[in-house]
Protein backbone atom coordinates (compact mmCIF):
# COMPACT_ATOMS: atom_id res chain seq x y z
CA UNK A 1 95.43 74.96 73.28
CA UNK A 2 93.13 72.70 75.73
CA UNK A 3 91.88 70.35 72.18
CA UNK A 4 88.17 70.53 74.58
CA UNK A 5 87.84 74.09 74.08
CA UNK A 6 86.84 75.27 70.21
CA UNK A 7 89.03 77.06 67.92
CA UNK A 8 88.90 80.89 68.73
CA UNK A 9 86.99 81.83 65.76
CA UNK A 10 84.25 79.47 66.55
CA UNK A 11 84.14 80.50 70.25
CA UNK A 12 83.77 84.29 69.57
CA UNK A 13 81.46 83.90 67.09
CA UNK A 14 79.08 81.58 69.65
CA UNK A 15 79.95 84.28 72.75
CA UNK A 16 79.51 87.29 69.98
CA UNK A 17 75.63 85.53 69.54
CA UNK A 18 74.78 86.20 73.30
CA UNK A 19 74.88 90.06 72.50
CA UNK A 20 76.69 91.14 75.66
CA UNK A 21 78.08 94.65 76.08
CA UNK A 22 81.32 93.97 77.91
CA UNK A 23 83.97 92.49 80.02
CA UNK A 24 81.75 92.57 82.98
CA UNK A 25 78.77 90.82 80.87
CA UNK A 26 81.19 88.47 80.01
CA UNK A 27 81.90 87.73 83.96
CA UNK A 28 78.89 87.66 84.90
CA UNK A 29 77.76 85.37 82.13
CA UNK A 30 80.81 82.57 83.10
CA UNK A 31 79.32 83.08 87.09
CA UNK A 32 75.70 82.27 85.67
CA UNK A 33 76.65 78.47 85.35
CA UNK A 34 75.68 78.42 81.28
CA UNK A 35 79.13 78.41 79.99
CA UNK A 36 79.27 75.45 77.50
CA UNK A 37 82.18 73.32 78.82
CA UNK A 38 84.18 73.87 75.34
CA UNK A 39 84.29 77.99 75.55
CA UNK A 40 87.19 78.77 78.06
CA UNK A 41 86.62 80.93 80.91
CA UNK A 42 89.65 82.67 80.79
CA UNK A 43 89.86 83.13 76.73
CA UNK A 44 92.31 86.08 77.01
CA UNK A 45 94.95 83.16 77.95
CA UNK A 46 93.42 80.11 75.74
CA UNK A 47 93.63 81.97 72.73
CA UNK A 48 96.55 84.60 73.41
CA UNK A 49 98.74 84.61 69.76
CA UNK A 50 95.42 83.03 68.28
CA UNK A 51 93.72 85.51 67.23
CA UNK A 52 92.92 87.06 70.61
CA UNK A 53 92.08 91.10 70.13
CA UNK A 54 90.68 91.95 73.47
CA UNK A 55 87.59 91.53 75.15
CA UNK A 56 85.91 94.25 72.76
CA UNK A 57 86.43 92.19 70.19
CA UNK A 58 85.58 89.24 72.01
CA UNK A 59 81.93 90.11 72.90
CA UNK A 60 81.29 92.08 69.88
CA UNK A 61 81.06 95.81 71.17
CA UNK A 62 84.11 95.53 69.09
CA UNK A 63 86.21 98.46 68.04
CA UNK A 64 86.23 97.07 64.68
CA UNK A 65 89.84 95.06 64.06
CA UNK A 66 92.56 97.56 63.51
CA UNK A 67 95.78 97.03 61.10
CA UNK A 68 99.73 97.34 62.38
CA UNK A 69 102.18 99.58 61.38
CA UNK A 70 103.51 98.66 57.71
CA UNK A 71 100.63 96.57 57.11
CA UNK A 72 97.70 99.88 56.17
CA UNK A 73 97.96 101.39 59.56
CA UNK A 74 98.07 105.63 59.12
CA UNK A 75 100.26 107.41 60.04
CA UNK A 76 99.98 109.49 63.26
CA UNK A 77 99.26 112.86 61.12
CA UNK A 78 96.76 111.52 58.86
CA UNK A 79 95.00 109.45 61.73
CA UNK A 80 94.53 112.72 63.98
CA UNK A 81 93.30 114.77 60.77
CA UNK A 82 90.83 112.32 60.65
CA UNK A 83 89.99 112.38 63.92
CA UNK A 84 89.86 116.14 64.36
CA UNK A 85 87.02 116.54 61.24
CA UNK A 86 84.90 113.83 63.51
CA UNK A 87 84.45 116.45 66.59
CA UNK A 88 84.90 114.53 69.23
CA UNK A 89 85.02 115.72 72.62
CA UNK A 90 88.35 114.94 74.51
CA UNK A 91 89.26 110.68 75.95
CA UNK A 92 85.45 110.10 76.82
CA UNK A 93 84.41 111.05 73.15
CA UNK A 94 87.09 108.10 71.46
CA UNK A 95 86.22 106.09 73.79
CA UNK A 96 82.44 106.04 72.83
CA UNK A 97 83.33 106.48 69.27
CA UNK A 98 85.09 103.31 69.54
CA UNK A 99 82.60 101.46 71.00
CA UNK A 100 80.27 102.43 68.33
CA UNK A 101 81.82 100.56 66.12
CA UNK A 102 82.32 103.26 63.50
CA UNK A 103 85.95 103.25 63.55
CA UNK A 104 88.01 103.02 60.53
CA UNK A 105 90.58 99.69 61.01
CA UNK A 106 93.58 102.29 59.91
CA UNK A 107 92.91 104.37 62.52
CA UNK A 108 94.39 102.30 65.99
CA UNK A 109 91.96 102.07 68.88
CA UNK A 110 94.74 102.45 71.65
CA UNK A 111 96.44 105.76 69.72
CA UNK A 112 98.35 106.65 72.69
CA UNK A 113 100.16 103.21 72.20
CA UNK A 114 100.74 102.94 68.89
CA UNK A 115 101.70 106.69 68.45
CA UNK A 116 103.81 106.94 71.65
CA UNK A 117 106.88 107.66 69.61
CA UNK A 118 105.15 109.62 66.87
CA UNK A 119 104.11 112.73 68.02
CA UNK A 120 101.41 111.78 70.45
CA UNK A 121 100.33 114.61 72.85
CA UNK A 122 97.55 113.45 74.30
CA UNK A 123 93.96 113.05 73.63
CA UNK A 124 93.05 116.84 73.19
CA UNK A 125 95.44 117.05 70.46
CA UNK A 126 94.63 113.99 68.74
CA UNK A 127 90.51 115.15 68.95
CA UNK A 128 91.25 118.94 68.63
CA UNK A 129 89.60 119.97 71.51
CA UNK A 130 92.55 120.38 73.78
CA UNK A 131 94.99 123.26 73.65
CA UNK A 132 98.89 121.93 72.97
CA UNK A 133 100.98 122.39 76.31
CA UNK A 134 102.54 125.38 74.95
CA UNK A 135 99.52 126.98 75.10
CA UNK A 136 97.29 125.89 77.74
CA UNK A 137 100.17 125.27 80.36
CA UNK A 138 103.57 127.43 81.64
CA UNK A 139 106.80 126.28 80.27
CA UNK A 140 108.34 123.95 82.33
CA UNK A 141 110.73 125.70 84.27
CA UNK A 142 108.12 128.70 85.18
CA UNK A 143 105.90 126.13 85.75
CA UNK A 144 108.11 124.35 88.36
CA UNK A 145 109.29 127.30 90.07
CA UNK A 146 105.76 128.15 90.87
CA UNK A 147 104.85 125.15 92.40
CA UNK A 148 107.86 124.98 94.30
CA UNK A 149 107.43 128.02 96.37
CA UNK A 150 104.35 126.85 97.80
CA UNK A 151 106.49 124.27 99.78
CA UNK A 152 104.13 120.99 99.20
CA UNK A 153 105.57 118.42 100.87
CA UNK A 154 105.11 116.07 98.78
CA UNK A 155 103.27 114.04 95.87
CA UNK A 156 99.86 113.22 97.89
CA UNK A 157 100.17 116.76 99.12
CA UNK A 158 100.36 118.07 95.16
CA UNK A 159 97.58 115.92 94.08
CA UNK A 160 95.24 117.70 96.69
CA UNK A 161 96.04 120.75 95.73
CA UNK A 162 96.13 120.10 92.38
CA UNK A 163 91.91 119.48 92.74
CA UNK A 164 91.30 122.54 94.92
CA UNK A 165 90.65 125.99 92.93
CA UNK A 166 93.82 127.75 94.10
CA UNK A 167 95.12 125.81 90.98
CA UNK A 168 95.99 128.22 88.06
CA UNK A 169 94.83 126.79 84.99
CA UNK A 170 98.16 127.10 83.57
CA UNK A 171 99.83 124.44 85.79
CA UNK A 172 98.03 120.97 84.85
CA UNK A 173 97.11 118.47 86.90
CA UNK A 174 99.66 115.77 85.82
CA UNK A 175 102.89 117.19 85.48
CA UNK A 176 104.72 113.96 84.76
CA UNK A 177 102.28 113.62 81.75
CA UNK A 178 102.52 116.98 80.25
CA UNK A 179 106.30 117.70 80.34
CA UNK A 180 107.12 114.20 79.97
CA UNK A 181 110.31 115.45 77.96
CA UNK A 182 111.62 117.45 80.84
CA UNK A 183 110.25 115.18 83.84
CA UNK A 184 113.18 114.35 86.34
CA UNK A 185 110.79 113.11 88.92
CA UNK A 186 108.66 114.33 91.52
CA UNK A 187 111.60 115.63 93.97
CA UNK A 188 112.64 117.97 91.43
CA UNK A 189 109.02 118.84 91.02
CA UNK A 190 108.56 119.80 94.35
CA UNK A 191 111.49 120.92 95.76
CA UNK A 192 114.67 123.46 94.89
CA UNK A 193 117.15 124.70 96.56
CA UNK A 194 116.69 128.25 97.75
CA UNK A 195 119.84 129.90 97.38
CA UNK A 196 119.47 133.34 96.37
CA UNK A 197 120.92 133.85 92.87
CA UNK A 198 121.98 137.24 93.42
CA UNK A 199 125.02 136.57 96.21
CA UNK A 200 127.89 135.37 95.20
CA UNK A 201 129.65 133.19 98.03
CA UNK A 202 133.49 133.86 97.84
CA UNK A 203 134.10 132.12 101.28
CA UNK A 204 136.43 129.12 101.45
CA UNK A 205 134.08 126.04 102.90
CA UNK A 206 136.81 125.19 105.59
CA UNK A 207 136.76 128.81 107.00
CA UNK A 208 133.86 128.56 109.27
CA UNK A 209 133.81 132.15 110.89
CA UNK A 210 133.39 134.09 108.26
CA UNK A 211 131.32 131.11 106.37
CA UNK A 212 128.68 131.39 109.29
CA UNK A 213 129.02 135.28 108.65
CA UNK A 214 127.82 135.17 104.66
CA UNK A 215 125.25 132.93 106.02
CA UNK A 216 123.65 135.10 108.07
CA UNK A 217 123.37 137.32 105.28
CA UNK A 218 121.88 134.74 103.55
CA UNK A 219 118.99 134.87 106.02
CA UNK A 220 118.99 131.28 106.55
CA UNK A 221 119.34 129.73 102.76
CA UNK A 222 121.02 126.69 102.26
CA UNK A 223 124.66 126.79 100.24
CA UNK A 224 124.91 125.46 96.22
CA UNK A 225 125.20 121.65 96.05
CA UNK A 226 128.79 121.59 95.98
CA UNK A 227 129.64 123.83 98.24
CA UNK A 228 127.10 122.02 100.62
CA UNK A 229 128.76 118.93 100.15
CA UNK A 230 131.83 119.84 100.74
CA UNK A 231 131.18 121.60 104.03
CA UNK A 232 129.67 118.24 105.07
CA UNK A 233 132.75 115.87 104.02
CA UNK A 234 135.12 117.95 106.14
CA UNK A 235 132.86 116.59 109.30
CA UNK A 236 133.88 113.54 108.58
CA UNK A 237 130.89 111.63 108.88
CA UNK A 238 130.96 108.13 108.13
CA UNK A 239 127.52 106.92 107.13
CA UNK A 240 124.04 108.02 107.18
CA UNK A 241 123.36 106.63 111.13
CA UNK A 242 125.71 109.15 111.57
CA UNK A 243 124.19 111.72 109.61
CA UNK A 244 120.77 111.10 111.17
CA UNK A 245 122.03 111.48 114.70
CA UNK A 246 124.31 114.91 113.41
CA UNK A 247 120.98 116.11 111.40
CA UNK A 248 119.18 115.67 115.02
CA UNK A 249 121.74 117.25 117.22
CA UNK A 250 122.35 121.39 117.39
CA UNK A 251 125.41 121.01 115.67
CA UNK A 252 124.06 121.54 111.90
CA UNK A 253 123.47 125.06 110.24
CA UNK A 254 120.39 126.30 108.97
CA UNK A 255 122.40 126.63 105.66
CA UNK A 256 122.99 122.93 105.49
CA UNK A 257 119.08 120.73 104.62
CA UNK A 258 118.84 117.74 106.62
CA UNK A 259 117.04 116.17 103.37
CA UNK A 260 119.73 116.98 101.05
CA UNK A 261 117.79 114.40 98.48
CA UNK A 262 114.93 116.51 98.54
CA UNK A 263 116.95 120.06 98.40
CA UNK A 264 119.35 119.08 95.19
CA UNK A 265 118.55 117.87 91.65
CA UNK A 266 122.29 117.01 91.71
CA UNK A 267 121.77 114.68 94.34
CA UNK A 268 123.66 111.25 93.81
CA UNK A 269 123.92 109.09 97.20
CA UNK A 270 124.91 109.39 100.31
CA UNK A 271 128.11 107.96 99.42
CA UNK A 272 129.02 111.18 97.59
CA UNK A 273 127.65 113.24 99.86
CA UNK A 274 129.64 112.21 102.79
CA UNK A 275 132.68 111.71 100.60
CA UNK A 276 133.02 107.93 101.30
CA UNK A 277 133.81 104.95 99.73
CA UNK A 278 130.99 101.85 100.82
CA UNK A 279 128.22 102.84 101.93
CA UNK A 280 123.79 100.95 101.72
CA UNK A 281 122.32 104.08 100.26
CA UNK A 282 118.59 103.87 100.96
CA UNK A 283 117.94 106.66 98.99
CA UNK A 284 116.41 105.65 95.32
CA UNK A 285 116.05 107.77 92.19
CA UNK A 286 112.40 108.50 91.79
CA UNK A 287 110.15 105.73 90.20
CA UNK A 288 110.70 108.01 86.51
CA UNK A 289 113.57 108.41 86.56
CA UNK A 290 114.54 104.63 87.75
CA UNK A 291 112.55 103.62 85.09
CA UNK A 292 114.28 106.00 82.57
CA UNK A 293 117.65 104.78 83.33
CA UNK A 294 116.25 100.90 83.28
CA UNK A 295 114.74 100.89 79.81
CA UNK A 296 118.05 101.46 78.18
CA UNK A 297 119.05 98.52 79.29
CA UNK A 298 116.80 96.81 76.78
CA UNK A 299 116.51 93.84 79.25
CA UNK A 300 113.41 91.31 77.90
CA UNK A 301 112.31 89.99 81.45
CA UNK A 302 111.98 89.24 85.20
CA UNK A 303 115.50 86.67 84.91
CA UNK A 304 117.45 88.97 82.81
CA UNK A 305 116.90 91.88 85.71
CA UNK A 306 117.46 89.45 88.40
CA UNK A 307 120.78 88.69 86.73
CA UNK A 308 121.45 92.40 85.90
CA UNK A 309 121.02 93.52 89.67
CA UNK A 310 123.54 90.93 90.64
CA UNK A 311 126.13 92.38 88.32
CA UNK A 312 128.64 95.49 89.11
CA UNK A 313 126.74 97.70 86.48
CA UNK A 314 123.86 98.40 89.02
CA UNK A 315 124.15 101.91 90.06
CA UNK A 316 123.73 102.59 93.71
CA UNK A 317 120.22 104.87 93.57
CA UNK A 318 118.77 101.77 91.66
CA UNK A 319 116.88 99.51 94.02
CA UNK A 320 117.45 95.37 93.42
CA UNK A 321 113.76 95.20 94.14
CA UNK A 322 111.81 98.07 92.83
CA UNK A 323 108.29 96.33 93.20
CA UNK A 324 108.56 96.55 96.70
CA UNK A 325 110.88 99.90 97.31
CA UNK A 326 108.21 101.75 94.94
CA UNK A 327 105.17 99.91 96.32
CA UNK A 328 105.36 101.68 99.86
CA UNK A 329 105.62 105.46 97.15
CA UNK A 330 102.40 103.92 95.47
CA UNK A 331 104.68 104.50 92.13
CA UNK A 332 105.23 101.09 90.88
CA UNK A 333 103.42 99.80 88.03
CA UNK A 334 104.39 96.68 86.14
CA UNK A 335 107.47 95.03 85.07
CA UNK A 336 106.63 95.31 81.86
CA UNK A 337 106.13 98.64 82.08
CA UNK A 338 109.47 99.03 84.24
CA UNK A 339 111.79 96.82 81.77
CA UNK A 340 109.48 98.16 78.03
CA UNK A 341 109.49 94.72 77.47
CA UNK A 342 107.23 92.33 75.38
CA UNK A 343 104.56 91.31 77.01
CA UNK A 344 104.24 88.13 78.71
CA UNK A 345 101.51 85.39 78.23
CA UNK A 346 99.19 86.12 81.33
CA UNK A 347 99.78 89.74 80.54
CA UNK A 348 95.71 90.10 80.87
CA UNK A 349 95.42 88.36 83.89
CA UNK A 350 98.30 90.21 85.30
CA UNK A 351 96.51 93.51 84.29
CA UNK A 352 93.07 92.03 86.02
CA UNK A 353 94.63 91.28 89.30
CA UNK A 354 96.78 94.40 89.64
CA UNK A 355 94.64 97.08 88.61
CA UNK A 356 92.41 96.57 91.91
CA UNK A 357 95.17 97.98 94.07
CA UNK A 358 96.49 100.42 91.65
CA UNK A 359 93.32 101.84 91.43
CA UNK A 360 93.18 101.49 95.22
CA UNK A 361 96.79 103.66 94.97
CA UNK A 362 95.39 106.01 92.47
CA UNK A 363 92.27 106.79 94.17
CA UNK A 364 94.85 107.94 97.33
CA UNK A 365 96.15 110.48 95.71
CA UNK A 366 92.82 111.63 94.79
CA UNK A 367 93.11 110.78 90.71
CA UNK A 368 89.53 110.80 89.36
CA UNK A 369 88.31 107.98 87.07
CA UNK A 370 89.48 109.58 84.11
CA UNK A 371 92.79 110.75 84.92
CA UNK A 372 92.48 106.79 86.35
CA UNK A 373 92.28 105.26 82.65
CA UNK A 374 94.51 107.49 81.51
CA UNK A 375 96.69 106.54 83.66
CA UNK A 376 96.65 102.75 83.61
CA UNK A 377 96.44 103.15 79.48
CA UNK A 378 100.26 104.49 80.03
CA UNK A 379 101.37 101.82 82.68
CA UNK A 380 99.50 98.50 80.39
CA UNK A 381 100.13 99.88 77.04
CA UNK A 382 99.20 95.99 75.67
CA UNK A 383 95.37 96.64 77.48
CA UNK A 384 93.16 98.56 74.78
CA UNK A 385 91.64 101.52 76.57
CA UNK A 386 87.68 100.09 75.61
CA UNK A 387 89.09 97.99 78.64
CA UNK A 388 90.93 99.46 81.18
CA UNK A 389 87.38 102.15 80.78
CA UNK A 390 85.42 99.08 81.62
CA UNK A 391 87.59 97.70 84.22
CA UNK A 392 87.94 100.85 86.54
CA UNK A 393 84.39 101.52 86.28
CA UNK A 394 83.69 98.24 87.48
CA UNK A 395 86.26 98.82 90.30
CA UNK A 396 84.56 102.49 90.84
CA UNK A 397 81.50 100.49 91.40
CA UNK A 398 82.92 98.12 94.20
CA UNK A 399 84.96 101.03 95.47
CA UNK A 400 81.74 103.15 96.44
């Protein structure tokens, strides 16, 4: 630590006497010129593993401090009975009852963090004011099959719909958040094959004529995934420039999707599709499901991926460089969030600077400022949610 700036307990308690209210006061105090030249301007980085808590804490709106697990932190089931007697009303009550300071230091401010891997369902079960998934929502396989027959196109597409009122209340807004268990990604949200179940297809794949007759009485399906791509490896086709220009020409049947990525939750590459042995797929796993496979990696950081990618483990549907392949989806996050790593030092300022064009991203696909926090509280799990609240109203300001 810079020996010009005072210890950390000293500065809060000096920046704790100007009686600010937030992150923002604390901005636009620093732009006011009356910073003393031994309080740091950026004390999230000064005083990181020195006893800094957050900005809450730092201005003294504060939360209150809150204690770890193993050291008088609750458990998740006593924490939400707690919470449940208190009546609050969904994320926007905790959030105010944190900020009024009222909250027990057992209890964590950031719940959805700490209990990720407890039971945590969200914030209408942890206040008692939402109903479980179970009940308020379809299972996930009714749910899916409804939205999938009203042929959205895609995740943009959802989101808009998802807002209107032809929405039944049963089928939330956020499917990746409420069947996070069962998630594969928002191609097998969106999309299934529409084989009918009821016809049994006895025809050999290599005998065409009476293939293109069982098709017909098929009005116009498209075949099972294997017997798909197997239809499509005896053409021979050698790589996906020649699959584009055979998926443009009058050659293909109706039964055959020229998006076979989109049609087929068995869907690998189009290595395996074609039935050859090199081939540059450009076609990626969803963000989730990337993500999935990456965190069981365990790998700590930026250099250890780097090194990982370079390595014969990589599968093919992983991209080298997801912050860029993801970035034109609007999907990508954080690498801390993409490794579930530790974060790093300038973690904060990390958060600061990318949360203006997430929330750019967000605001695309027509999120509102809620589902906004609650989003970036998943994607910077390190960020207390007093925070991220003030930070995207802030950017809702600018934005309108």
């Amino acid at each position: 630590m810079d020996s010009n700036f005072l210890p950390f307990s000293e500065s809060r308690k000096y920046v704790r006497s100007l009686k600010l209210k937030s992150q923002k006061g604390w901005k636009d105090y620093c732009k006011s010129g009356k910073l003393p030249s031994n309080i740091p301007l950026r004390p999230e980085t000064t005083y990181l593993n020195k006893g800094w808590d957050g900005y809450s804490n730092w201005v003294g709106n504060t939360h209150g401090k809150y204690l770890q697990k193993g050291k008088g932190r609750w458990s998740f089931e006593k924490s939400r009975e707690y919470v449940r007697k208190l009546n609050i009303k969904g994320l926007n009550g905790w959030i105010a009852y944190c900020k009024s300071g009222k909250r027990l230091p057992e209890i964590p401010a950031s719940p959805h963090t700490s209990y990720r891997h407890e039971g945590w369902e969200g914030y209408g079960d942890w206040t008692g004011t939402g109903k479980k998934r179970s009940i308020s929502f379809l299972p996930f396989e009714e749910a899916r099959r409804y939205v999938q027959n009203l042929k959205i196109k895609n995740q943009k597409e959802f989101f808009k719909w998802s807002k209107s009122k032809q929405r039944p209340s049963n089928i939330p807004t956020q499917p990746d958040h409420s069947y996070m268990k069962e998630w594969r990604g928002w191609g097998d949200w969106l999309h299934i094959s529409t084989i009918r179940k009821d016809v049994v297809i006895e025809t050999l794949i290599n005998s065409n004529t009476l293939l293109d007759k069982t098709i017909d009485d098929l009005k116009n399906t498209f075949l099972p995934f294997n017997e798909a791509r197997r239809y499509v490896q005896n053409l021979k086709i050698k790589n996906q420039i020649e699959w584009r220009n055979y998926v443009k020409s009058k050659n293909r049947p109706k039964y055959i999707p020229s998006a076979p990525w989109q049609i087929y939750v068995e869907w690998e590459s189009f290595s395996d599709w074609l039935g050859t042995t090199r081939i540059r797929p450009t076609e990626f796993l969803s963000f989730d499901e990337a993500r999935n496979f990456v965190h069981t990696l365990k790998l700590q950081n930026t250099t250890q991926w780097e090194q990982w990618v370079l390595t014969d483990k990589k599968p093919l549907n992983i991209p080298a460089k997801p912050e860029k392949f993801y970035s034109k989806t609007m999907t990508w996050t954080n690498w801390t969030d993409w490794l579930d790593a530790n974060p790093p030092k300038n973690y904060a300022s990390i958060f600061s600077r990318r949360s203006i064009s997430r929330f750019n991203e967000l605001k695309k696909l027509n999120y509102s400022e809620l589902d906004i926090i609650q989003k970036l509280s998943q994607e910077y799990q390190y960020i207390s949610i007093a925070e991220i609240e003030d930070r995207v109203k802030i950017l809702s300001k600018d934005h309108s």
